[in-house]
PDB file of N, CA and C in Angstrom:
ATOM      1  N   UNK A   1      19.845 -24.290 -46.907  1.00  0.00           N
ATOM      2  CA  UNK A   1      19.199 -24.829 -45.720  1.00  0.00           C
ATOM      3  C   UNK A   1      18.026 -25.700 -46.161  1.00  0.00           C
ATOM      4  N   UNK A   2      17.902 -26.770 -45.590  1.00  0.00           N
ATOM      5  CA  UNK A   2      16.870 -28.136 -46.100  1.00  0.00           C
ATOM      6  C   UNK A   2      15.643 -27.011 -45.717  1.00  0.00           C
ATOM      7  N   UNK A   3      14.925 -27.259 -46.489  1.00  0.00           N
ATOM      8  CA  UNK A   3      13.484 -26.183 -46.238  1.00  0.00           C
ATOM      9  C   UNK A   3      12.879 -27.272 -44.405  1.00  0.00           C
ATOM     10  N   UNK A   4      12.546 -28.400 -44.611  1.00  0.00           N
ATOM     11  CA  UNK A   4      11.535 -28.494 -43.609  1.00  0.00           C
ATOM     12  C   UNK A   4      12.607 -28.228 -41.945  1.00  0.00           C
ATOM     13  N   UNK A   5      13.455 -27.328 -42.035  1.00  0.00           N
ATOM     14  CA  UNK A   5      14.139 -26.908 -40.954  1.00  0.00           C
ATOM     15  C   UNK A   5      14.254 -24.855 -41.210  1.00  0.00           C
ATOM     16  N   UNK A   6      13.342 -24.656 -41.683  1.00  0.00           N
ATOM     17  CA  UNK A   6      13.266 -23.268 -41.979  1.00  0.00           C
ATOM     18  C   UNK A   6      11.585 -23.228 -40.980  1.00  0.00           C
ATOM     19  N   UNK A   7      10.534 -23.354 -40.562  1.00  0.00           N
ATOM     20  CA  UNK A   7      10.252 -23.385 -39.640  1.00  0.00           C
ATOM     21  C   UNK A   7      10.366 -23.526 -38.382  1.00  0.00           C
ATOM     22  N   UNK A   8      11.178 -24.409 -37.980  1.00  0.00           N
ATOM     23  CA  UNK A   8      12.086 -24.495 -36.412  1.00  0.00           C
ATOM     24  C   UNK A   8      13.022 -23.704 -36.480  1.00  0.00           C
ATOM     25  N   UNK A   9      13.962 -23.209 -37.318  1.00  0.00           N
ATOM     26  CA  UNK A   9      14.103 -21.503 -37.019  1.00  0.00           C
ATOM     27  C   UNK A   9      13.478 -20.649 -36.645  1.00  0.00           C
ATOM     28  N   UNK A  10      12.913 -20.397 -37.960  1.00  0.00           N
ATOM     29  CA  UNK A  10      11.964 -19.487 -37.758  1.00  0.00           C
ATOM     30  C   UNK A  10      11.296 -19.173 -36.634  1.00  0.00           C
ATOM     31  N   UNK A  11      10.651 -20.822 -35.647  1.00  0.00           N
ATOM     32  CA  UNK A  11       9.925 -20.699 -34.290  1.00  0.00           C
ATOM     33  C   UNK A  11      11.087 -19.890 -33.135  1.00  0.00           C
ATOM     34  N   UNK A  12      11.914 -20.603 -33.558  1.00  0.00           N
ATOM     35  CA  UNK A  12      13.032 -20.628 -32.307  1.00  0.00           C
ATOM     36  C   UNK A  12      13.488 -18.818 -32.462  1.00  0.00           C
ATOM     37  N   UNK A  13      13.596 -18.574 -33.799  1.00  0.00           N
ATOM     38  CA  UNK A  13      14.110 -17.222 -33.606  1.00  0.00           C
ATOM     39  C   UNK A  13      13.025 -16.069 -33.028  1.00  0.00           C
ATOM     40  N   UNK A  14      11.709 -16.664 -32.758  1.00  0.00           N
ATOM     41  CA  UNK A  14      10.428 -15.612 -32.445  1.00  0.00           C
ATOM     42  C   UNK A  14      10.431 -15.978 -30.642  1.00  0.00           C
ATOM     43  N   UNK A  15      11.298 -16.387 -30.191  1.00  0.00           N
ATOM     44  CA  UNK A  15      11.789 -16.788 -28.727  1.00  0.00           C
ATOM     45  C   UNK A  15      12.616 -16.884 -28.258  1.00  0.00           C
ATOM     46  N   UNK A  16      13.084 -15.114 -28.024  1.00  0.00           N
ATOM     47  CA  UNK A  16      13.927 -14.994 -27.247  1.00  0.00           C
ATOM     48  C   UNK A  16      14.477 -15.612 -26.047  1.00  0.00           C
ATOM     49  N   UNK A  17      13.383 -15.687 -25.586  1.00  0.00           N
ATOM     50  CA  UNK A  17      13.348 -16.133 -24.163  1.00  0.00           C
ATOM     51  C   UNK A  17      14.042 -17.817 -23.898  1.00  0.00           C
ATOM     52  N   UNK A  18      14.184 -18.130 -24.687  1.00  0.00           N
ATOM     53  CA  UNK A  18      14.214 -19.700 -24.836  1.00  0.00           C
ATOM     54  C   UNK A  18      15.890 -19.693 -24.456  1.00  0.00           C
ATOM     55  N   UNK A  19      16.468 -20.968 -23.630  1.00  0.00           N
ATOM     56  CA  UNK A  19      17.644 -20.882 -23.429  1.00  0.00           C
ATOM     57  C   UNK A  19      18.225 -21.862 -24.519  1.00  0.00           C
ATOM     58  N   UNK A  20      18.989 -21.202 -25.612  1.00  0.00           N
ATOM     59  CA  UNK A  20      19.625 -22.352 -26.508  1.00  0.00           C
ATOM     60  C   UNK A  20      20.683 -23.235 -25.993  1.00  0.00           C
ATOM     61  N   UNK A  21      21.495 -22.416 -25.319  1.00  0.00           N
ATOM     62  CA  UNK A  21      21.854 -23.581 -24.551  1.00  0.00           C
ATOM     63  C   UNK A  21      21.741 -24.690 -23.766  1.00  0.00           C
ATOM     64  N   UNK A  22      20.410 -24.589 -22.581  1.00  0.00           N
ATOM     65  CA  UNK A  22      19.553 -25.483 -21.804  1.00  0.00           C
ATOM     66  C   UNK A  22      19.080 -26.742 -22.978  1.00  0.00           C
ATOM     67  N   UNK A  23      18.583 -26.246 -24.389  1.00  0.00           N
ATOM     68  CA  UNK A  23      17.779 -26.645 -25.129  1.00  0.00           C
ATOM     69  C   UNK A  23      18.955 -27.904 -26.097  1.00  0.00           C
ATOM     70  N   UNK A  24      20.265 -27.389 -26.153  1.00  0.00           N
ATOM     71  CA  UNK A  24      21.153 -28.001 -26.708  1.00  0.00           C
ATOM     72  C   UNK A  24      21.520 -29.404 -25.339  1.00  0.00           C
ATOM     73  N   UNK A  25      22.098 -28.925 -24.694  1.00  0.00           N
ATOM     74  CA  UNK A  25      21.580 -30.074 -23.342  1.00  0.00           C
ATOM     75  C   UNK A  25      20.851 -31.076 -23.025  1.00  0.00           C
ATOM     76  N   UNK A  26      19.757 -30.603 -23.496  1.00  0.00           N
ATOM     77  CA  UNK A  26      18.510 -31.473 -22.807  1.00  0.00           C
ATOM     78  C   UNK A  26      18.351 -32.125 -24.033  1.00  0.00           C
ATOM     79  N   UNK A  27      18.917 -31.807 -25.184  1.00  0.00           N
ATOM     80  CA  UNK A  27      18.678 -32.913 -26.622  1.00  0.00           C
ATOM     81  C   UNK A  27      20.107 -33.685 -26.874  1.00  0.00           C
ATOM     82  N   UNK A  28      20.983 -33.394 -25.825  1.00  0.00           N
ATOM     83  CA  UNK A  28      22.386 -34.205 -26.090  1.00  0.00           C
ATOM     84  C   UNK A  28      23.073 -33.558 -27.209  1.00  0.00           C
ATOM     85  N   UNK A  29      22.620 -32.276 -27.502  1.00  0.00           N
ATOM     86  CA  UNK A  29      23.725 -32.242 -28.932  1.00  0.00           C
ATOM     87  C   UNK A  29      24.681 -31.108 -28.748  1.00  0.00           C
ATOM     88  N   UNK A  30      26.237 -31.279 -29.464  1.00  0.00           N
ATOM     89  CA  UNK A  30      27.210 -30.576 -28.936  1.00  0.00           C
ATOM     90  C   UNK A  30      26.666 -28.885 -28.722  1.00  0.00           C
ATOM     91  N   UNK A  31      27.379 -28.466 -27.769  1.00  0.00           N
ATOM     92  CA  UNK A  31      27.243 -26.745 -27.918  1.00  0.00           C
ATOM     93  C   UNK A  31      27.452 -26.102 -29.367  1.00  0.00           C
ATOM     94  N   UNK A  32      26.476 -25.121 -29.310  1.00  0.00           N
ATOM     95  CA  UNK A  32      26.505 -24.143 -30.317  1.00  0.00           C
ATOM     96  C   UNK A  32      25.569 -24.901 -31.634  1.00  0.00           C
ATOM     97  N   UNK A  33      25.559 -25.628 -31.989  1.00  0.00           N
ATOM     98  CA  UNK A  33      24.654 -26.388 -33.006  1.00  0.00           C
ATOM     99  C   UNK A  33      23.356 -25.929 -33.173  1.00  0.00           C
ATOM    100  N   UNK A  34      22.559 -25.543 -32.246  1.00  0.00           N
ATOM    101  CA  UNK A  34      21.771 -24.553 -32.337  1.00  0.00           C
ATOM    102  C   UNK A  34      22.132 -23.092 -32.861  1.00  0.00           C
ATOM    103  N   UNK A  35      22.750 -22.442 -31.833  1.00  0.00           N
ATOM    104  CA  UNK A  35      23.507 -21.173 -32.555  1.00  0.00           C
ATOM    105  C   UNK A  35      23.993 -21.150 -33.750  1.00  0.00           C
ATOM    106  N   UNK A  36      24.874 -21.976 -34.482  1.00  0.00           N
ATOM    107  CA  UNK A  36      25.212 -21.768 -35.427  1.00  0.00           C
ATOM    108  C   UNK A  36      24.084 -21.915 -36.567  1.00  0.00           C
ATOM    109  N   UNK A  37      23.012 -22.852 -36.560  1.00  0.00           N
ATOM    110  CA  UNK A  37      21.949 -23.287 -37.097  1.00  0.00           C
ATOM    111  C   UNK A  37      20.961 -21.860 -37.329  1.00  0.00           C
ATOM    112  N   UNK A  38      20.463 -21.364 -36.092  1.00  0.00           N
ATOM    113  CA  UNK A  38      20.227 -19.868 -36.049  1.00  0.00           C
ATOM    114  C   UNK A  38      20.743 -18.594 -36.645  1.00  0.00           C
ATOM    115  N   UNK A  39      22.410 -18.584 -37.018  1.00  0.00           N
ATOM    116  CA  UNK A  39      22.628 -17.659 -37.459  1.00  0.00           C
ATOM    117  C   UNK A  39      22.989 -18.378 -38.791  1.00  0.00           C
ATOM    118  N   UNK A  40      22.578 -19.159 -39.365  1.00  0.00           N
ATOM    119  CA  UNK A  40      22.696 -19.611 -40.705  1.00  0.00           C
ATOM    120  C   UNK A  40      24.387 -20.069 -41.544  1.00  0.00           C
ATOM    121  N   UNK A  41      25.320 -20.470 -40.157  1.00  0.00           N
ATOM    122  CA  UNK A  41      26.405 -20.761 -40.337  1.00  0.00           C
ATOM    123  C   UNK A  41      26.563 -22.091 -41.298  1.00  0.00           C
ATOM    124  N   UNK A  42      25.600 -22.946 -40.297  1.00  0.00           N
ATOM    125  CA  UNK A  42      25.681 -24.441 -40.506  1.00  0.00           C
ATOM    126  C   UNK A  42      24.329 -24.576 -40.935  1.00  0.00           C
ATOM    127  N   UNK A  43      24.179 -25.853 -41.424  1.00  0.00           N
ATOM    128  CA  UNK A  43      22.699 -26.435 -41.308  1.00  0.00           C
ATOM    129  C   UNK A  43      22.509 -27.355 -40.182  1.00  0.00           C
ATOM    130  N   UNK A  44      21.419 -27.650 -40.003  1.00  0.00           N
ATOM    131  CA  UNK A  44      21.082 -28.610 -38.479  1.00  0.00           C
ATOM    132  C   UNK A  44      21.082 -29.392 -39.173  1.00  0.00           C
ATOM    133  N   UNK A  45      22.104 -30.851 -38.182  1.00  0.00           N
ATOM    134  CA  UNK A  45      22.189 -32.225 -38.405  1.00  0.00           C
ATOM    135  C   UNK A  45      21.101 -33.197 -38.240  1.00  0.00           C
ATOM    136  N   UNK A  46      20.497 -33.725 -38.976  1.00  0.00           N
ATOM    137  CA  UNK A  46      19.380 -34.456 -39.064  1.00  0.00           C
ATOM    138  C   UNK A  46      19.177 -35.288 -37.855  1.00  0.00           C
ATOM    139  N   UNK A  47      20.470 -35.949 -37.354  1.00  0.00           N
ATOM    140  CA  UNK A  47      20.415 -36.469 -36.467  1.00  0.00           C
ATOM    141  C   UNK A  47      19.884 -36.451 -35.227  1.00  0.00           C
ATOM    142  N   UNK A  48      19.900 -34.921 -34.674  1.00  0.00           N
ATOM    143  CA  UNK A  48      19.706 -34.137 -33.566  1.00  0.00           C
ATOM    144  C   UNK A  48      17.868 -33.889 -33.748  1.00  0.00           C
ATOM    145  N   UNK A  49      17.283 -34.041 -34.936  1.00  0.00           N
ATOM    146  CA  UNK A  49      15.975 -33.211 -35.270  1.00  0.00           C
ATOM    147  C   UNK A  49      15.373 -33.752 -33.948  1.00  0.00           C
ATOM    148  N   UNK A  50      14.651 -35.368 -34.075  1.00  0.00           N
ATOM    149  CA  UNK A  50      13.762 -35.640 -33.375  1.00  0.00           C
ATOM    150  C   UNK A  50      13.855 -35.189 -32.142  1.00  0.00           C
ATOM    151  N   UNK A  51      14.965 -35.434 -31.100  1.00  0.00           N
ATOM    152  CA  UNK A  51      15.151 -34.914 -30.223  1.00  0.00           C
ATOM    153  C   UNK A  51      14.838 -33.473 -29.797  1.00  0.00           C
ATOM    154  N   UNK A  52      15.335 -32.561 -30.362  1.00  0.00           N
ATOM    155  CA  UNK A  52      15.084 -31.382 -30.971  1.00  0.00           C
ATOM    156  C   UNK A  52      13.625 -31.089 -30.714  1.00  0.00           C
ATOM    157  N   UNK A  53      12.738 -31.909 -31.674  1.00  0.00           N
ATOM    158  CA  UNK A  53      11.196 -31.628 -31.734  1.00  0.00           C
ATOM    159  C   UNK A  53      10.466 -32.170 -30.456  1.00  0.00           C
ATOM    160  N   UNK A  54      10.981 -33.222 -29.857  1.00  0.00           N
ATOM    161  CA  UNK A  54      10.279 -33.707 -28.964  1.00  0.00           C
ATOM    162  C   UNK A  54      10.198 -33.040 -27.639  1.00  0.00           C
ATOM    163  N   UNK A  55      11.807 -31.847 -27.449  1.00  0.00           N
ATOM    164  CA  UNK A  55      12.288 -30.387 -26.341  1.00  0.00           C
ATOM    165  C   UNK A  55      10.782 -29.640 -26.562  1.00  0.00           C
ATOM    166  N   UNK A  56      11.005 -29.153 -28.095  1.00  0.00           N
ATOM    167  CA  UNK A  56      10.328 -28.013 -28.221  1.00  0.00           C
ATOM    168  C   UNK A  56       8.740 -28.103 -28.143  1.00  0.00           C
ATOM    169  N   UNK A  57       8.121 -29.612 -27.753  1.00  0.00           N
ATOM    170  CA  UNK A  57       6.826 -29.241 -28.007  1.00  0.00           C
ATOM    171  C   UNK A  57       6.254 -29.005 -26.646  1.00  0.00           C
ATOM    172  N   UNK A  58       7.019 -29.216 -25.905  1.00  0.00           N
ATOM    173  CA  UNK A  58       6.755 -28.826 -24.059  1.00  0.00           C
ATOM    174  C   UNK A  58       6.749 -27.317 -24.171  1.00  0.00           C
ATOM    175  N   UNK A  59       7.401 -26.685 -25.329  1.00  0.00           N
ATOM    176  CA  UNK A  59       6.964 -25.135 -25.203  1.00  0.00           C
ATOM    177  C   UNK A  59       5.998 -25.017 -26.504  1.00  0.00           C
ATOM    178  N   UNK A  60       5.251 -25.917 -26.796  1.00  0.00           N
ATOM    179  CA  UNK A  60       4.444 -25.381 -27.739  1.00  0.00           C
ATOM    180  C   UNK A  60       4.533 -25.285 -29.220  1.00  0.00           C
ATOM    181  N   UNK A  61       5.929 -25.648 -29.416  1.00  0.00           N
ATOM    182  CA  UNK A  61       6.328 -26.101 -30.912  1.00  0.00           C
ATOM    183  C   UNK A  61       5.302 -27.475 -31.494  1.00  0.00           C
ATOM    184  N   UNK A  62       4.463 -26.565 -32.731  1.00  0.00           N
ATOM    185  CA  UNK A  62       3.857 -27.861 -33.551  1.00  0.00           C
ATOM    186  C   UNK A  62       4.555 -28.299 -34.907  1.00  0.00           C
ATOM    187  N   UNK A  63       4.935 -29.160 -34.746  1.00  0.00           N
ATOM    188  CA  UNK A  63       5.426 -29.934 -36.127  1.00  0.00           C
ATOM    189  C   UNK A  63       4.092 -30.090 -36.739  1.00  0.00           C
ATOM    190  N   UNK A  64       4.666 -29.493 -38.485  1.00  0.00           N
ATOM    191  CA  UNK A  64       3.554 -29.496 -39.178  1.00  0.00           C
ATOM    192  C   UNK A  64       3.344 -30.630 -40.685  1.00  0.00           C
TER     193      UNK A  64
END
């Protein structure tokens, strides 16, 4: 796993609450890509990041 995507795990897995699916949606990227990313199936496609970061900082995600 590319290290600077081992923090946005990491965040995402300390939030339950968070809908991965809503979150896959609202960044355009296919279902499960999150999930699988989370349970360490796949790695996350670079492509998807920014999008990705730009969801999560409405909940407080800081890119560091």
């Amino acid at each position: 796993m590319d290290y600077k995507f081992v923090p946005l795990r990491n965040w995402l897995l300390e939030r339950e609450a968070l809908s991965i699916r809503k979150l896959e949606d609202n960044c355009e990227m296919p279902r499960d890509t999150l999930r699988h990313f989370l349970n360490e199936r796949r790695n996350f496609p670079e492509k998807h990041y920014e999008s990705l970061l730009k969801e999560l900082v409405k909940y407080g995600f800081h890119r560091d």
